[in-house]
C-alpha atoms as a PDB file:
ATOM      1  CA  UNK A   1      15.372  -9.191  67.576  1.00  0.00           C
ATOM      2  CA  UNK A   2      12.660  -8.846  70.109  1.00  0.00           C
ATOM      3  CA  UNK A   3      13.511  -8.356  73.595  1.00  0.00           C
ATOM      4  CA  UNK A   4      11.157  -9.025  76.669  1.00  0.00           C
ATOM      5  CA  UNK A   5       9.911  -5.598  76.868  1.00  0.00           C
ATOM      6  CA  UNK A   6       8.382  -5.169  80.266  1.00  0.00           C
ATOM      7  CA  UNK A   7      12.381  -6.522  81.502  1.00  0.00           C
ATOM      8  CA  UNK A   8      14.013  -4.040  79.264  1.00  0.00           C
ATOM      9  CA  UNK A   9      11.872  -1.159  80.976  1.00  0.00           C
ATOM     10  CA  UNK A  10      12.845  -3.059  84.213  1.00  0.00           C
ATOM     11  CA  UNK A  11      16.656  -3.354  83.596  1.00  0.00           C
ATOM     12  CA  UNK A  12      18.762  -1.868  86.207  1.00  0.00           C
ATOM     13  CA  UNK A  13      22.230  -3.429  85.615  1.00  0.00           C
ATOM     14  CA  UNK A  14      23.567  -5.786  82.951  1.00  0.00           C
ATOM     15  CA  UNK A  15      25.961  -8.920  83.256  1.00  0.00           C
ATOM     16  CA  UNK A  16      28.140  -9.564  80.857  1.00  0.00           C
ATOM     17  CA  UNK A  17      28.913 -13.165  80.453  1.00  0.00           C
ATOM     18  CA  UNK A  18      32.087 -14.961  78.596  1.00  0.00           C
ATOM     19  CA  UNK A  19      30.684 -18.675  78.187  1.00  0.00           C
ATOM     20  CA  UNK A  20      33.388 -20.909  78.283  1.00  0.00           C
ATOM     21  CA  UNK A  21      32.576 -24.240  77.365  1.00  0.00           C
ATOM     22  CA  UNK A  22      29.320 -26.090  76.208  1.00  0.00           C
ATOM     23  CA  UNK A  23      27.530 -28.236  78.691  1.00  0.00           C
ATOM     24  CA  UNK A  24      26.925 -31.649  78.402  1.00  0.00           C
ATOM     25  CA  UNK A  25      23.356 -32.038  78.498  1.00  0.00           C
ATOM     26  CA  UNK A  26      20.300 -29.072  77.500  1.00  0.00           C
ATOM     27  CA  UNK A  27      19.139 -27.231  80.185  1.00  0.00           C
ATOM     28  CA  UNK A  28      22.400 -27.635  82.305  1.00  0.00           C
ATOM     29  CA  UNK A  29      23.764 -23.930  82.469  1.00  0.00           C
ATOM     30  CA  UNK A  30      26.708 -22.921  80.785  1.00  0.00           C
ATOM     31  CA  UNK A  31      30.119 -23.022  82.841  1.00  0.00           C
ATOM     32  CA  UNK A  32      30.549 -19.330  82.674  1.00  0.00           C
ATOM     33  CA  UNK A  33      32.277 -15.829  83.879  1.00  0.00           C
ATOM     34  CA  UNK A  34      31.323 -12.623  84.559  1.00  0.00           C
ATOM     35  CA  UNK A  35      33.197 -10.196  82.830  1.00  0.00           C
ATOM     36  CA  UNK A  36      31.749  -6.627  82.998  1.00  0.00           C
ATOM     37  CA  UNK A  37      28.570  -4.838  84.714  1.00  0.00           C
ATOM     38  CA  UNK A  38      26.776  -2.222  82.861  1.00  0.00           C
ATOM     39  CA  UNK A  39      24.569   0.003  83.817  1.00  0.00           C
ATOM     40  CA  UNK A  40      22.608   2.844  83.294  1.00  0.00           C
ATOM     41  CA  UNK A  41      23.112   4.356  79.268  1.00  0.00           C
ATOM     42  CA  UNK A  42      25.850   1.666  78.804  1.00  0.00           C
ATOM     43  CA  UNK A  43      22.678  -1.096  79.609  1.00  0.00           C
ATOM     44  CA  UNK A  44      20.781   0.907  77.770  1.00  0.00           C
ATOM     45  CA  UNK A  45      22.257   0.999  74.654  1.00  0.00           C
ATOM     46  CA  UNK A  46      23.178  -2.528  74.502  1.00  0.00           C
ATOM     47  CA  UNK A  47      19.552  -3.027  74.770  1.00  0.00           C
ATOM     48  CA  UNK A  48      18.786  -1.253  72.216  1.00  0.00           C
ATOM     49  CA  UNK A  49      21.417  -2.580  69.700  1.00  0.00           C
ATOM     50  CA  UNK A  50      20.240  -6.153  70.311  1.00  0.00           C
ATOM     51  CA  UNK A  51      16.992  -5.096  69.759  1.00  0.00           C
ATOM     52  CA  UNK A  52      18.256  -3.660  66.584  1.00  0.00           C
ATOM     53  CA  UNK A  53      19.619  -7.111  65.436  1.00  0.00           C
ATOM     54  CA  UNK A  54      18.401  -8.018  62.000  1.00  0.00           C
ATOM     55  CA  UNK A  55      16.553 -11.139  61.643  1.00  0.00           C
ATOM     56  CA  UNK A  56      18.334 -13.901  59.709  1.00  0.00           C
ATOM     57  CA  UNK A  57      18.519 -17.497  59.156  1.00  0.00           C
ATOM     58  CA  UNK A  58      19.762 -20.540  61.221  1.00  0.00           C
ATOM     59  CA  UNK A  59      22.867 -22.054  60.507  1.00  0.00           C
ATOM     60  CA  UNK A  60      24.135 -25.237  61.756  1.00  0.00           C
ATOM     61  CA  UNK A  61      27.003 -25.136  64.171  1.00  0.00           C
ATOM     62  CA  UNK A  62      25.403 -27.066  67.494  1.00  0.00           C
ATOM     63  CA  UNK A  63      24.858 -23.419  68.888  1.00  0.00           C
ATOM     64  CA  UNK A  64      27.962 -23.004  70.813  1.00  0.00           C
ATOM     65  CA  UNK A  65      27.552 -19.191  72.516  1.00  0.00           C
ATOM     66  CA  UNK A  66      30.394 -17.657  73.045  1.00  0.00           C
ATOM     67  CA  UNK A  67      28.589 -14.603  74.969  1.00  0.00           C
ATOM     68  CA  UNK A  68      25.252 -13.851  77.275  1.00  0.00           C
ATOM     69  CA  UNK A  69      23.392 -10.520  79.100  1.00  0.00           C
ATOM     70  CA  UNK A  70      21.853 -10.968  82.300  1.00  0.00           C
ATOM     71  CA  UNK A  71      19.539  -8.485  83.152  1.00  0.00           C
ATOM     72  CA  UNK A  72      18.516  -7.818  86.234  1.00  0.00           C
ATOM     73  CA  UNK A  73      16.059  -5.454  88.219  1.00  0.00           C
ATOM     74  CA  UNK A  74      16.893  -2.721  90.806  1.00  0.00           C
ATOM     75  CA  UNK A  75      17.220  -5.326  93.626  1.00  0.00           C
ATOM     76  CA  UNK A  76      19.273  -7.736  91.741  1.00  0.00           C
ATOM     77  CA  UNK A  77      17.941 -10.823  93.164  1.00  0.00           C
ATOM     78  CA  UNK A  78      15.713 -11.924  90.061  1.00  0.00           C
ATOM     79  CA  UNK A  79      17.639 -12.223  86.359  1.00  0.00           C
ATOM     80  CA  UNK A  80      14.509 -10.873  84.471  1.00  0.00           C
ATOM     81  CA  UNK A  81      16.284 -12.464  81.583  1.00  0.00           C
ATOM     82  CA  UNK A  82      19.678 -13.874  80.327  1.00  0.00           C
ATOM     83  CA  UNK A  83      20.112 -14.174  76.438  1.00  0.00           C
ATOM     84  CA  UNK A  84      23.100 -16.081  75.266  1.00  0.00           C
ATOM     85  CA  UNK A  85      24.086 -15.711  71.582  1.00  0.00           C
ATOM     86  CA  UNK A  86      26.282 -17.717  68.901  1.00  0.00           C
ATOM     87  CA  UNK A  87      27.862 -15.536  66.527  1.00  0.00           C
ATOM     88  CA  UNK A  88      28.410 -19.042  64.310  1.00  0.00           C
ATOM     89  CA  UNK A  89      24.819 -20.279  63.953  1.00  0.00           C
ATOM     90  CA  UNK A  90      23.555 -16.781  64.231  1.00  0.00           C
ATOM     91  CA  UNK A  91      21.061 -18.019  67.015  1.00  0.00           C
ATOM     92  CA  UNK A  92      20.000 -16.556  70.770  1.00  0.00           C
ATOM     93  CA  UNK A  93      18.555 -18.635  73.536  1.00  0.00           C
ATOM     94  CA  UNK A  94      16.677 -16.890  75.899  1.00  0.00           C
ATOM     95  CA  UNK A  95      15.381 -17.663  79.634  1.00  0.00           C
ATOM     96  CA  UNK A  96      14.256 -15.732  82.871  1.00  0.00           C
ATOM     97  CA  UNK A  97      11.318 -15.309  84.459  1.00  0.00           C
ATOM     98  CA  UNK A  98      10.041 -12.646  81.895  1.00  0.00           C
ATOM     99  CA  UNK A  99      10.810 -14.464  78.904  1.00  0.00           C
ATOM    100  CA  UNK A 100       7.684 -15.517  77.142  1.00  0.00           C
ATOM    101  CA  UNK A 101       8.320 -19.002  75.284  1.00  0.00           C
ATOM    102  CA  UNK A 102       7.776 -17.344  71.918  1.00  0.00           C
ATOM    103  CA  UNK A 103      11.022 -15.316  72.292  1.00  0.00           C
ATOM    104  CA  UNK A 104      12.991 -17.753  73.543  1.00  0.00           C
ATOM    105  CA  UNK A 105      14.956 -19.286  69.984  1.00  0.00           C
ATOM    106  CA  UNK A 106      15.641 -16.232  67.923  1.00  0.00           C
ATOM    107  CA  UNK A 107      17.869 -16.144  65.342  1.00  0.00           C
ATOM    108  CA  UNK A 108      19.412 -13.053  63.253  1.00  0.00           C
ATOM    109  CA  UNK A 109      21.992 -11.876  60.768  1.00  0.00           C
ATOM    110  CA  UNK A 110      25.820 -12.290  62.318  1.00  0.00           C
ATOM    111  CA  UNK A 111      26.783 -10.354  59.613  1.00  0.00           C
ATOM    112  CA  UNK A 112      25.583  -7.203  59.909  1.00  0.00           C
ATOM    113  CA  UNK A 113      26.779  -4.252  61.151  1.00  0.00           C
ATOM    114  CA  UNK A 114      24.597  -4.197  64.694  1.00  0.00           C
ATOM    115  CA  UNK A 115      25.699  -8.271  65.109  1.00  0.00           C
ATOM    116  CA  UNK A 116      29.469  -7.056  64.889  1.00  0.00           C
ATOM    117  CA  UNK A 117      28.976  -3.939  66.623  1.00  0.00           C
ATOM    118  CA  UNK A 118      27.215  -6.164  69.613  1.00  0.00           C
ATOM    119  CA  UNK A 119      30.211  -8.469  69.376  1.00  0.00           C
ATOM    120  CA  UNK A 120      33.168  -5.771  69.646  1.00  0.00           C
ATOM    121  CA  UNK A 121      31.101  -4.553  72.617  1.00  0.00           C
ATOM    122  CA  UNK A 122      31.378  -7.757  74.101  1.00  0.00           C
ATOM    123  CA  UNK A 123      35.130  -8.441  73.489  1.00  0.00           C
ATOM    124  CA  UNK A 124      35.816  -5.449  74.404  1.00  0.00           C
ATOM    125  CA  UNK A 125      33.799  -6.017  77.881  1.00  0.00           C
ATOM    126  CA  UNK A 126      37.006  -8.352  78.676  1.00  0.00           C
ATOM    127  CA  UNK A 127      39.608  -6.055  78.414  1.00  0.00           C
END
């Protein structure tokens, strides 16, 4: 999966969001929590796994995220970029400021070992 890369260079701290419902209407945000903040090699890696995320195939499920990063800068007034991802359709949404529109709908392999390692990561963000 391809990552902004200038933002990943640029990440300071990550946000770890639990997405709790689906809105009503595109481009509405996502009624949401934070759960965890990572930073330094814990950002880093997470980066890196994502980035590690096969490529795969969509599947149809309405793209219901359960998850999203946002990644921020060292002043943590700009998200650089938040990508939300549904473990069901296998698909991410990007947006921010540094996403470019051609990484913005990815979609990649739920299956694999990276997609479930990003998802324990995740869970395990909540406990």
């Amino acid at each position: 999966m391809q990552l902004p890369a200038e933002a990943v260079a640029a990440t300071d701290l990550i946000e770890v969001i639990r997405i709790a419902a689906v809105p009503a209407e595109r481009g509405v945000p996502f009624p949401d929590r934070a759960v965890a903040h990572w930073i330094g090699s814990q950002a880093t890696d997470v980066l890196a796994l994502i980035q590690n995320l096969p490529g795969g195939e969509q599947h149809r499920c309405g793209f219901s995220p359960g998850w999203s990063i946002r990644a921020y800068e060292g002043s943590l007034d700009l998200v650089l970029f938040e990508a939300a991802f549904c473990f069901s359709c296998h698909e991410v949404r990007m947006h921010g400021t540094a996403v470019p529109p051609a990484l913005a709908t990815q979609f990649f392999d739920a299956d694999t070992t990276p997609a479930r390692a990003l998802l324990a990561i995740l869970r395990a963000a909540t406990a």
